[in-house]
N, C-alpha and C. Protein backbone atom coordinates (compact mmCIF):
# COMPACT_ATOMS: atom_id res chain seq x y z
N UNK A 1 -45.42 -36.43 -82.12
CA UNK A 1 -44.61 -35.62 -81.22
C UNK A 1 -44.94 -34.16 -81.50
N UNK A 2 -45.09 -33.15 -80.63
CA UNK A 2 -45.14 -32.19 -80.89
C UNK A 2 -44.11 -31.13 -80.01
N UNK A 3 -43.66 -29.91 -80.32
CA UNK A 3 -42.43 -29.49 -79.40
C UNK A 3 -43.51 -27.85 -79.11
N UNK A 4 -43.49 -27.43 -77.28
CA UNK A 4 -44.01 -26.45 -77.09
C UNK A 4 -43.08 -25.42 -76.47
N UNK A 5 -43.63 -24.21 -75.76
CA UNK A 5 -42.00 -23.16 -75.40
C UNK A 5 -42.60 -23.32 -73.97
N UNK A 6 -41.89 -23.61 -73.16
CA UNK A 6 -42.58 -23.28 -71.30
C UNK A 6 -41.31 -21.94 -71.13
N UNK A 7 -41.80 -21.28 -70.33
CA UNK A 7 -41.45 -20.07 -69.97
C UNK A 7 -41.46 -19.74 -68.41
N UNK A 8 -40.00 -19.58 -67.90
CA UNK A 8 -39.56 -19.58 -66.73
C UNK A 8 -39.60 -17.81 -66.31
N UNK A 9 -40.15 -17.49 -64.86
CA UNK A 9 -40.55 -16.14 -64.23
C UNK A 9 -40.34 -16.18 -63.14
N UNK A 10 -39.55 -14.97 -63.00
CA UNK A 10 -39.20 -15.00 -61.12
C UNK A 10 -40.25 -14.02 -60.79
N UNK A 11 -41.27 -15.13 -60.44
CA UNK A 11 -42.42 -14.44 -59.09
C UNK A 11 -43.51 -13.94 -60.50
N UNK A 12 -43.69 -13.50 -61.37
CA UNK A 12 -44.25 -12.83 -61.83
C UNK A 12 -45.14 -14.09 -63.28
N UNK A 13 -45.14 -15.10 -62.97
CA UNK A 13 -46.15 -16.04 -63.98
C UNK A 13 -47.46 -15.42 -64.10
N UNK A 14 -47.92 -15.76 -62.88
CA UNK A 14 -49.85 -15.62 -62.57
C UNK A 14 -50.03 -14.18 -63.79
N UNK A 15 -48.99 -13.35 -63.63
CA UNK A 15 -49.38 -11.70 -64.21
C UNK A 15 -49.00 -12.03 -66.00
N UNK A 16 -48.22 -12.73 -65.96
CA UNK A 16 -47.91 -12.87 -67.37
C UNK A 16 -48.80 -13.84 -67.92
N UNK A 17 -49.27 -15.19 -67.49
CA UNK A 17 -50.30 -16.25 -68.66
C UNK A 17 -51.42 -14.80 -68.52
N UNK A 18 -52.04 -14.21 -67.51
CA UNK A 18 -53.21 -13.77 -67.28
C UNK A 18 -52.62 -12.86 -68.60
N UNK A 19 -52.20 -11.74 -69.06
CA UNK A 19 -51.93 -11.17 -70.16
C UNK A 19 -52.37 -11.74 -71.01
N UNK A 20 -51.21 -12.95 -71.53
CA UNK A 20 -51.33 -13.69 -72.50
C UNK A 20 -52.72 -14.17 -72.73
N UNK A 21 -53.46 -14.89 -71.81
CA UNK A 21 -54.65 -14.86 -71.91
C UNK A 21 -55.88 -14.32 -72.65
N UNK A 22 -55.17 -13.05 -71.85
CA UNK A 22 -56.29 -11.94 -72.21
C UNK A 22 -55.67 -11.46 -74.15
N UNK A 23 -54.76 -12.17 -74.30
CA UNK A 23 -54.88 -11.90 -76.06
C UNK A 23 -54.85 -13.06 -76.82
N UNK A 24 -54.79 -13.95 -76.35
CA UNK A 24 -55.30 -15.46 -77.03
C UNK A 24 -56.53 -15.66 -76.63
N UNK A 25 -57.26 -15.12 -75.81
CA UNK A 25 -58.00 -16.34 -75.37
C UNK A 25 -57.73 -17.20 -74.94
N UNK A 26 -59.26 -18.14 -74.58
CA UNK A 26 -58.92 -19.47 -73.86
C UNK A 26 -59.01 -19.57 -72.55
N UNK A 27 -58.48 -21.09 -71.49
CA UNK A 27 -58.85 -21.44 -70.69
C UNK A 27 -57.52 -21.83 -70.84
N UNK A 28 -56.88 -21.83 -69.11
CA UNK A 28 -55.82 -22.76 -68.86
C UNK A 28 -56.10 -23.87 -68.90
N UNK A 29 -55.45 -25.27 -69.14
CA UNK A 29 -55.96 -26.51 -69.50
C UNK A 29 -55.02 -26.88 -67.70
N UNK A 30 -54.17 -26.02 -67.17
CA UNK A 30 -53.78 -26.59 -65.76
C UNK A 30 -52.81 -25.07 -65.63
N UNK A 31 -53.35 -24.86 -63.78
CA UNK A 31 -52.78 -23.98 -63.34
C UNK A 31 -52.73 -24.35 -61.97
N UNK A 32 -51.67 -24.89 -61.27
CA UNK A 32 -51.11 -24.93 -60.11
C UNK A 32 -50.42 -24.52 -59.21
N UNK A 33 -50.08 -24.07 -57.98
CA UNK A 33 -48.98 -23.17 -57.30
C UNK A 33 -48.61 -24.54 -56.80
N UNK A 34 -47.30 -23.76 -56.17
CA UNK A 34 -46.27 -24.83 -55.24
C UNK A 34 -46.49 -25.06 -53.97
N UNK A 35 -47.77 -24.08 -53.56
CA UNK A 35 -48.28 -24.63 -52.61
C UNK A 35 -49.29 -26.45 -52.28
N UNK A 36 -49.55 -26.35 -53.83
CA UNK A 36 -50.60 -27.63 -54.05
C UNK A 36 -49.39 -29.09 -54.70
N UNK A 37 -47.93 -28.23 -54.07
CA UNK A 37 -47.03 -30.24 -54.41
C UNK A 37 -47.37 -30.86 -53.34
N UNK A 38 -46.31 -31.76 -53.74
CA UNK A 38 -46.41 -32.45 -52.62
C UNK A 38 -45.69 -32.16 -51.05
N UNK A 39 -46.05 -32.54 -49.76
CA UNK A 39 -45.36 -32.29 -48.77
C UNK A 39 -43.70 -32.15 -48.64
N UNK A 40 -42.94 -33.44 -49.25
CA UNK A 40 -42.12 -33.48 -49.24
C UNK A 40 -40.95 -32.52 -50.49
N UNK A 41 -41.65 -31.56 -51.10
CA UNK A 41 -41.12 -30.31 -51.86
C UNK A 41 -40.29 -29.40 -51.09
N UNK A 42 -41.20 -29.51 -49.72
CA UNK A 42 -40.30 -28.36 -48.58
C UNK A 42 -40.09 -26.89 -49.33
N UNK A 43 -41.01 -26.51 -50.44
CA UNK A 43 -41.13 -24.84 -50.13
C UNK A 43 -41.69 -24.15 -49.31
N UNK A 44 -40.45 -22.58 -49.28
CA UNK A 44 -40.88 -22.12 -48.52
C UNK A 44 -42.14 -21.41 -48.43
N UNK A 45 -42.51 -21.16 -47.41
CA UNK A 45 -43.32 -20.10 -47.15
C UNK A 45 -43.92 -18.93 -48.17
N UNK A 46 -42.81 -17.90 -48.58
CA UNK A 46 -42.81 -17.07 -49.20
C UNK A 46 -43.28 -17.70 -51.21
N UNK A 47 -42.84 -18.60 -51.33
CA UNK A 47 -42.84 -19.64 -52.87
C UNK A 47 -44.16 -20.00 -52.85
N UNK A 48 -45.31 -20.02 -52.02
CA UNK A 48 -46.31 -21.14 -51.99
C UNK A 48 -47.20 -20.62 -52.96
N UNK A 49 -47.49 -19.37 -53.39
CA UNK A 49 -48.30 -18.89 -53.73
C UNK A 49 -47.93 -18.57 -55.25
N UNK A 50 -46.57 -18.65 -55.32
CA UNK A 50 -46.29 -18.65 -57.02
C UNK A 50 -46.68 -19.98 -57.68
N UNK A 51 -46.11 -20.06 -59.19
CA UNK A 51 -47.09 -20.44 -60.37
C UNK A 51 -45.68 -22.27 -60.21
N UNK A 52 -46.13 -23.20 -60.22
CA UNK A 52 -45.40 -24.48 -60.05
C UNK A 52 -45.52 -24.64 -61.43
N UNK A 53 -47.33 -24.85 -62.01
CA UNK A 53 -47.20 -24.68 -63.89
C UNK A 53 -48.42 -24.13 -64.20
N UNK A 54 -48.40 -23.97 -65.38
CA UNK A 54 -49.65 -23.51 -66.19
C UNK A 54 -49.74 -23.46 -67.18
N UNK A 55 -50.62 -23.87 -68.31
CA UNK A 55 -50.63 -24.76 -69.38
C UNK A 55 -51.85 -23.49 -70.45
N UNK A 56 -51.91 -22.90 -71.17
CA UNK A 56 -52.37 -22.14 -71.99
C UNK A 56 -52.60 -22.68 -73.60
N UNK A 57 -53.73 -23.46 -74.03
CA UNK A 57 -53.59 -23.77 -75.98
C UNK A 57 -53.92 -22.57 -76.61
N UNK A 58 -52.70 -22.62 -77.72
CA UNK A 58 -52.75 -21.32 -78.30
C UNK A 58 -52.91 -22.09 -79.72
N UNK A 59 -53.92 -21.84 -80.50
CA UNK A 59 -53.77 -23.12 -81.86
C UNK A 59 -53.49 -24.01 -81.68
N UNK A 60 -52.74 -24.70 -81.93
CA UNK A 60 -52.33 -26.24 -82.01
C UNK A 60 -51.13 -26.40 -81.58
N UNK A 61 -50.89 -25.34 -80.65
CA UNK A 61 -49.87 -25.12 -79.45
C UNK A 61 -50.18 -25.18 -78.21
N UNK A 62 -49.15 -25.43 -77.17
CA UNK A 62 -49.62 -24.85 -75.59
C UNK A 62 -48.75 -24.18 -75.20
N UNK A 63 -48.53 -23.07 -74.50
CA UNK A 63 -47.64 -22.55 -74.21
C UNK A 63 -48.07 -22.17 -72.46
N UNK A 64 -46.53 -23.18 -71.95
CA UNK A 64 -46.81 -23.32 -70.53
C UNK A 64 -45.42 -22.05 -70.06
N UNK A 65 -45.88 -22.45 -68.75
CA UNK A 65 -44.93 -21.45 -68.15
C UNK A 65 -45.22 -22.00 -66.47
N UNK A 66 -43.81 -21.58 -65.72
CA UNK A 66 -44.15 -21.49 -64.18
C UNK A 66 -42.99 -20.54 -63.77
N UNK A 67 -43.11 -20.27 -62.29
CA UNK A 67 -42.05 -19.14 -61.89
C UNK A 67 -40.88 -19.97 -61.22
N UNK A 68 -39.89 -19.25 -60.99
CA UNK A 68 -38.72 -20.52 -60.78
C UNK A 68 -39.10 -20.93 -59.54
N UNK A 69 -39.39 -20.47 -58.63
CA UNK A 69 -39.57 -21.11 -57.27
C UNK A 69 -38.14 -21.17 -56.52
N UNK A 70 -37.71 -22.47 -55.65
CA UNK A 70 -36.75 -22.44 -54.64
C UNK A 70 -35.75 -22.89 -55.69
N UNK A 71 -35.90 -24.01 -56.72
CA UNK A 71 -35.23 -25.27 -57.18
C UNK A 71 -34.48 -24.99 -58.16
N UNK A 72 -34.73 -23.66 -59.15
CA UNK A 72 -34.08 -23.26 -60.04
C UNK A 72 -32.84 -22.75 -60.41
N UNK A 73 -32.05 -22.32 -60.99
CA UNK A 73 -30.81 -21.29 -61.27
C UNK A 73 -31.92 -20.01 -61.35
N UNK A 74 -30.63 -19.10 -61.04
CA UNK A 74 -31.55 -17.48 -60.98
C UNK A 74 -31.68 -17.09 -62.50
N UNK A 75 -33.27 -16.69 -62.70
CA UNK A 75 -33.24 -16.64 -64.10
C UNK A 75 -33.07 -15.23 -64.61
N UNK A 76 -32.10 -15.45 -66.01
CA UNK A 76 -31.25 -14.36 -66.70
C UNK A 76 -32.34 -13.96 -68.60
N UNK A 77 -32.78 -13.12 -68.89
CA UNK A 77 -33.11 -12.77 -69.96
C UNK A 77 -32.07 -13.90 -70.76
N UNK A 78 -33.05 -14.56 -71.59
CA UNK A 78 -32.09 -15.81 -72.69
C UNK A 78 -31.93 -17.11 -71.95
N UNK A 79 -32.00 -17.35 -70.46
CA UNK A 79 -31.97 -18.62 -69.77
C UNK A 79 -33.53 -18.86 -69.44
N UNK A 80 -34.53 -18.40 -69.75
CA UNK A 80 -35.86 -18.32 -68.87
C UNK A 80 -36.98 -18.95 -69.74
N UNK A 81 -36.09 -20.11 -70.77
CA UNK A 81 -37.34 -20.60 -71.32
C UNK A 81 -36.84 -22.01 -71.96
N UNK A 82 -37.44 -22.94 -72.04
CA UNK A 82 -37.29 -24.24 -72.69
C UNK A 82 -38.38 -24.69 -73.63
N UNK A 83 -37.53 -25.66 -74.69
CA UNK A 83 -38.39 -26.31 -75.14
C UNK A 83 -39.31 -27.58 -74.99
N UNK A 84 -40.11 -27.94 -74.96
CA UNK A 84 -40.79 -28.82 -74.21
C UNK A 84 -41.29 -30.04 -75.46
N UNK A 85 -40.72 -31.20 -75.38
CA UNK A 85 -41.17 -32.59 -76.38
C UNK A 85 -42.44 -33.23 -75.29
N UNK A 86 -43.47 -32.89 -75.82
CA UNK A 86 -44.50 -34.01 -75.57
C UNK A 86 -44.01 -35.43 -76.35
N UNK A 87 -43.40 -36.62 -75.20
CA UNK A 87 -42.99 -37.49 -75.70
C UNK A 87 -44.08 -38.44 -76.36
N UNK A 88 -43.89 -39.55 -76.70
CA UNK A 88 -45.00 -40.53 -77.41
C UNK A 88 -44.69 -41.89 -76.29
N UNK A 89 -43.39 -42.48 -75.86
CA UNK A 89 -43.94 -43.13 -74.72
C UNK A 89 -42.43 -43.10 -74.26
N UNK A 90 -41.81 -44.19 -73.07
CA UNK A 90 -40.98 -43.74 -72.14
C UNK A 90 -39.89 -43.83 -72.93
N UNK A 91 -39.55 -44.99 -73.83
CA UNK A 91 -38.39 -45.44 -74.77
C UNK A 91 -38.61 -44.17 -76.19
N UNK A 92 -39.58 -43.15 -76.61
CA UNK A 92 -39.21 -42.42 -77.14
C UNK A 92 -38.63 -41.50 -76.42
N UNK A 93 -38.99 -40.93 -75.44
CA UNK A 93 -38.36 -39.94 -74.13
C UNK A 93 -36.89 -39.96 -74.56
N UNK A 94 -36.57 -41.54 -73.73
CA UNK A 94 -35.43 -41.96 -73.29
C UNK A 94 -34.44 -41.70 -74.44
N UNK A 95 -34.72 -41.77 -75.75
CA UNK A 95 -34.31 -42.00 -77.20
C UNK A 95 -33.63 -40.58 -77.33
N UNK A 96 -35.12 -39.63 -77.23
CA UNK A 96 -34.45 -38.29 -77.34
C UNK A 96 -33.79 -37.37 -76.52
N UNK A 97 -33.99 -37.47 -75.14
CA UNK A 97 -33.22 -36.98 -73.64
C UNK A 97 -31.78 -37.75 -74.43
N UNK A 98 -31.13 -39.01 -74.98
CA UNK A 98 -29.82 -39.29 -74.71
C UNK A 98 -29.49 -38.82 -75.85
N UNK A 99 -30.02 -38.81 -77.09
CA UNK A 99 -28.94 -38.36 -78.45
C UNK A 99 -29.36 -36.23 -77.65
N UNK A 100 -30.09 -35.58 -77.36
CA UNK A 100 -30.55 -34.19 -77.42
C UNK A 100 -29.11 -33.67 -76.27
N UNK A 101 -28.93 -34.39 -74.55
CA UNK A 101 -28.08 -34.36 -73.78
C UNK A 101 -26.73 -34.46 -74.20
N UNK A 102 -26.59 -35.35 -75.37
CA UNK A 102 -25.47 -35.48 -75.35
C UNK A 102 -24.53 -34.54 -75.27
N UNK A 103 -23.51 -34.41 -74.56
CA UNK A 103 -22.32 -33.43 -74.51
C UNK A 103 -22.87 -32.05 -73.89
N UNK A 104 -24.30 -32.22 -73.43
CA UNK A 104 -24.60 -31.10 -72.34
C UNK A 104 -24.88 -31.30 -71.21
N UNK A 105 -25.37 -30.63 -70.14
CA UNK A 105 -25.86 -31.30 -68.67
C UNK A 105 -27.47 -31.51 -68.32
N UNK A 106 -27.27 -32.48 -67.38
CA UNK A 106 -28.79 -33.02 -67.26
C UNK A 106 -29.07 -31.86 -65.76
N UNK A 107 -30.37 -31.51 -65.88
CA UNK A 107 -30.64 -30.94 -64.67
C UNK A 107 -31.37 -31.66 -63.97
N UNK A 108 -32.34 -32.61 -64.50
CA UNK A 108 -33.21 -33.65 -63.90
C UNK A 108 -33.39 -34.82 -65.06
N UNK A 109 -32.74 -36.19 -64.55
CA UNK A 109 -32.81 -36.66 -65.37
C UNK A 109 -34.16 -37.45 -65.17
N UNK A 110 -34.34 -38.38 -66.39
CA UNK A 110 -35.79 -39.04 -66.59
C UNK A 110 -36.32 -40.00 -65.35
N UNK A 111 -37.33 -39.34 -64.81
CA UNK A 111 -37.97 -40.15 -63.48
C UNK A 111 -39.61 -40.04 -63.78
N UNK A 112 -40.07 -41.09 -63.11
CA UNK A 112 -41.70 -40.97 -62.90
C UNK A 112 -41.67 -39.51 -61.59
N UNK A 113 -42.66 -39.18 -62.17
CA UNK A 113 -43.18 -37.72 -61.18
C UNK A 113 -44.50 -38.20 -60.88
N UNK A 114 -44.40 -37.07 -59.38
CA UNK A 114 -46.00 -37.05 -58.75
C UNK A 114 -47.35 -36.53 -59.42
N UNK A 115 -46.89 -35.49 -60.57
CA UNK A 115 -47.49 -35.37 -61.42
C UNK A 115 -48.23 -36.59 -62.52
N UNK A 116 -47.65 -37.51 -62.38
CA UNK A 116 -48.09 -38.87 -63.20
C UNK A 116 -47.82 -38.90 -64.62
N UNK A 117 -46.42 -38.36 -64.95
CA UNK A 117 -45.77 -38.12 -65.98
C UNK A 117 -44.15 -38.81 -66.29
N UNK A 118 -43.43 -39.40 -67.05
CA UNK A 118 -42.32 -39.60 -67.33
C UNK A 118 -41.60 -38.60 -67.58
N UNK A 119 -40.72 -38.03 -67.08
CA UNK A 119 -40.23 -36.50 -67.27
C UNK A 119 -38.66 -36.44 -66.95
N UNK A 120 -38.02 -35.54 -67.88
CA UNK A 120 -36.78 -35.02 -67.75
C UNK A 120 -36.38 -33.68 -67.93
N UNK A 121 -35.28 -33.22 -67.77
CA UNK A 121 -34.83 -32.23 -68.08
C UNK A 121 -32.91 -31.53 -68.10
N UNK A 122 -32.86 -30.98 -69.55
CA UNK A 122 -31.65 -30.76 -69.46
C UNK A 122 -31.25 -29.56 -70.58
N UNK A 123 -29.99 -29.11 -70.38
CA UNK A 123 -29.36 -27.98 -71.14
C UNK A 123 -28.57 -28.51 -72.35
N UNK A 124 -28.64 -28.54 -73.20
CA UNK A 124 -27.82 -29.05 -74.85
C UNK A 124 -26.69 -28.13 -74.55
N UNK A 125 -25.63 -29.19 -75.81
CA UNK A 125 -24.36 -28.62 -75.73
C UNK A 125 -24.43 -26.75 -76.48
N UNK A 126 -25.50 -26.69 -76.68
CA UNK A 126 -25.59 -24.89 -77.22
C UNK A 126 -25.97 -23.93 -76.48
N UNK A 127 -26.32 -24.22 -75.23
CA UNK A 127 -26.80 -23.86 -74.31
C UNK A 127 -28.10 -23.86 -74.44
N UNK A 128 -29.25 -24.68 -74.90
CA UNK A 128 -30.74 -24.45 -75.29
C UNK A 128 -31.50 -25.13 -74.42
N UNK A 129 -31.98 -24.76 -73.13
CA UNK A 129 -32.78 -25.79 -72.14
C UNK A 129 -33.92 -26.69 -72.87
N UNK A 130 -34.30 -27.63 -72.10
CA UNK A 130 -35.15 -28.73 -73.07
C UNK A 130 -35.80 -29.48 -71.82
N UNK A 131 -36.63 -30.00 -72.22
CA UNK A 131 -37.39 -30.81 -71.13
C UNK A 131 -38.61 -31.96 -72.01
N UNK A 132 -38.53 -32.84 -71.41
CA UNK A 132 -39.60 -33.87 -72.06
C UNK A 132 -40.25 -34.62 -71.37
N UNK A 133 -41.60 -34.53 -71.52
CA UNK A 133 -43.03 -35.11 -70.73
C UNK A 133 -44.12 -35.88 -71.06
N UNK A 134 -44.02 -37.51 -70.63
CA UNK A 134 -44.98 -38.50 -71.16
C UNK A 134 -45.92 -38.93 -70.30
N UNK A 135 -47.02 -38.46 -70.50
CA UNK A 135 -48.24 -38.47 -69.26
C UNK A 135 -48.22 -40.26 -69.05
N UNK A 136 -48.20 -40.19 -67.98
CA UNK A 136 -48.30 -41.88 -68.21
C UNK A 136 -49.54 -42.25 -68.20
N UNK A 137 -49.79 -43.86 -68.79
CA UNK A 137 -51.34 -44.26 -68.53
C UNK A 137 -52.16 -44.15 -67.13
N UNK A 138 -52.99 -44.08 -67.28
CA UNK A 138 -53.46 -44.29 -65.89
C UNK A 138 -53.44 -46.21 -65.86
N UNK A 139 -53.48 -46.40 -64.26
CA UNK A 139 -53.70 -47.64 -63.99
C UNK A 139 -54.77 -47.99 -63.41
């Protein structure tokens, strides 16, 4: 298991990994807008061109980030970042989304995504956002 920081930006991602970039080094390992979801996302117009995700290895880290887009709460300095569990498979996910949730709220709970990932997401009773992502096998 390893735990990474994703980092939430209103409108302003693309300008911030590119920084970061430019002082780590490296190659994004994935950089997508919300223009490239799927149809049924229904963003608007104005959203298409911001950051959906983007994935940066920094050492034996990644440090992702995307901009909130339509779907989010409006983000506040101290709300604009989560921790991210690269899970090990769906029943570890599931293991840690229910003891981590407990007594806080789920914002998305654990579903297969179009992304081809097992994925959730939620706020702990301390207020600490969290999210967890198990690439699934291919078939």
């Amino acid at each position: 298991m390893s735990l990474n920081i994703y980092l939430t930006f209103d409108g302003n991602c693309r300008e911030a990994f590119e920084f970061y970039r430019s002082v780590f080094g490296g190659d994004f390992q994935a950089f997508a807008t919300f223009a490239e979801g799927p149809d049924d996302m229904q963003v608007p117009d104005e959203d298409k061109d911001n950051v959906m995700h983007v994935s940066l290895p920094v050492g034996d880290s990644v440090l992702m980030g995307s901009d909130n887009g339509p779907f989010g709460s409006p983000i506040t300095v101290g709300n604009n970042f989560s921790i991210s569990i690269i899970g090990q498979s769906r029943e570890h996910c599931d293991e840690v989304f229910a003891k981590l949730s407990a007594g806080g709220s789920v914002t998305m709970p654990l579903q297969d995504t179009f992304w081809g990932s097992y994925y959730g997401m939620w706020t702990d009773r301390f207020g600490i956002n969290w999210m967890v992502n198990y690439a699934l096998p291919a078939d």
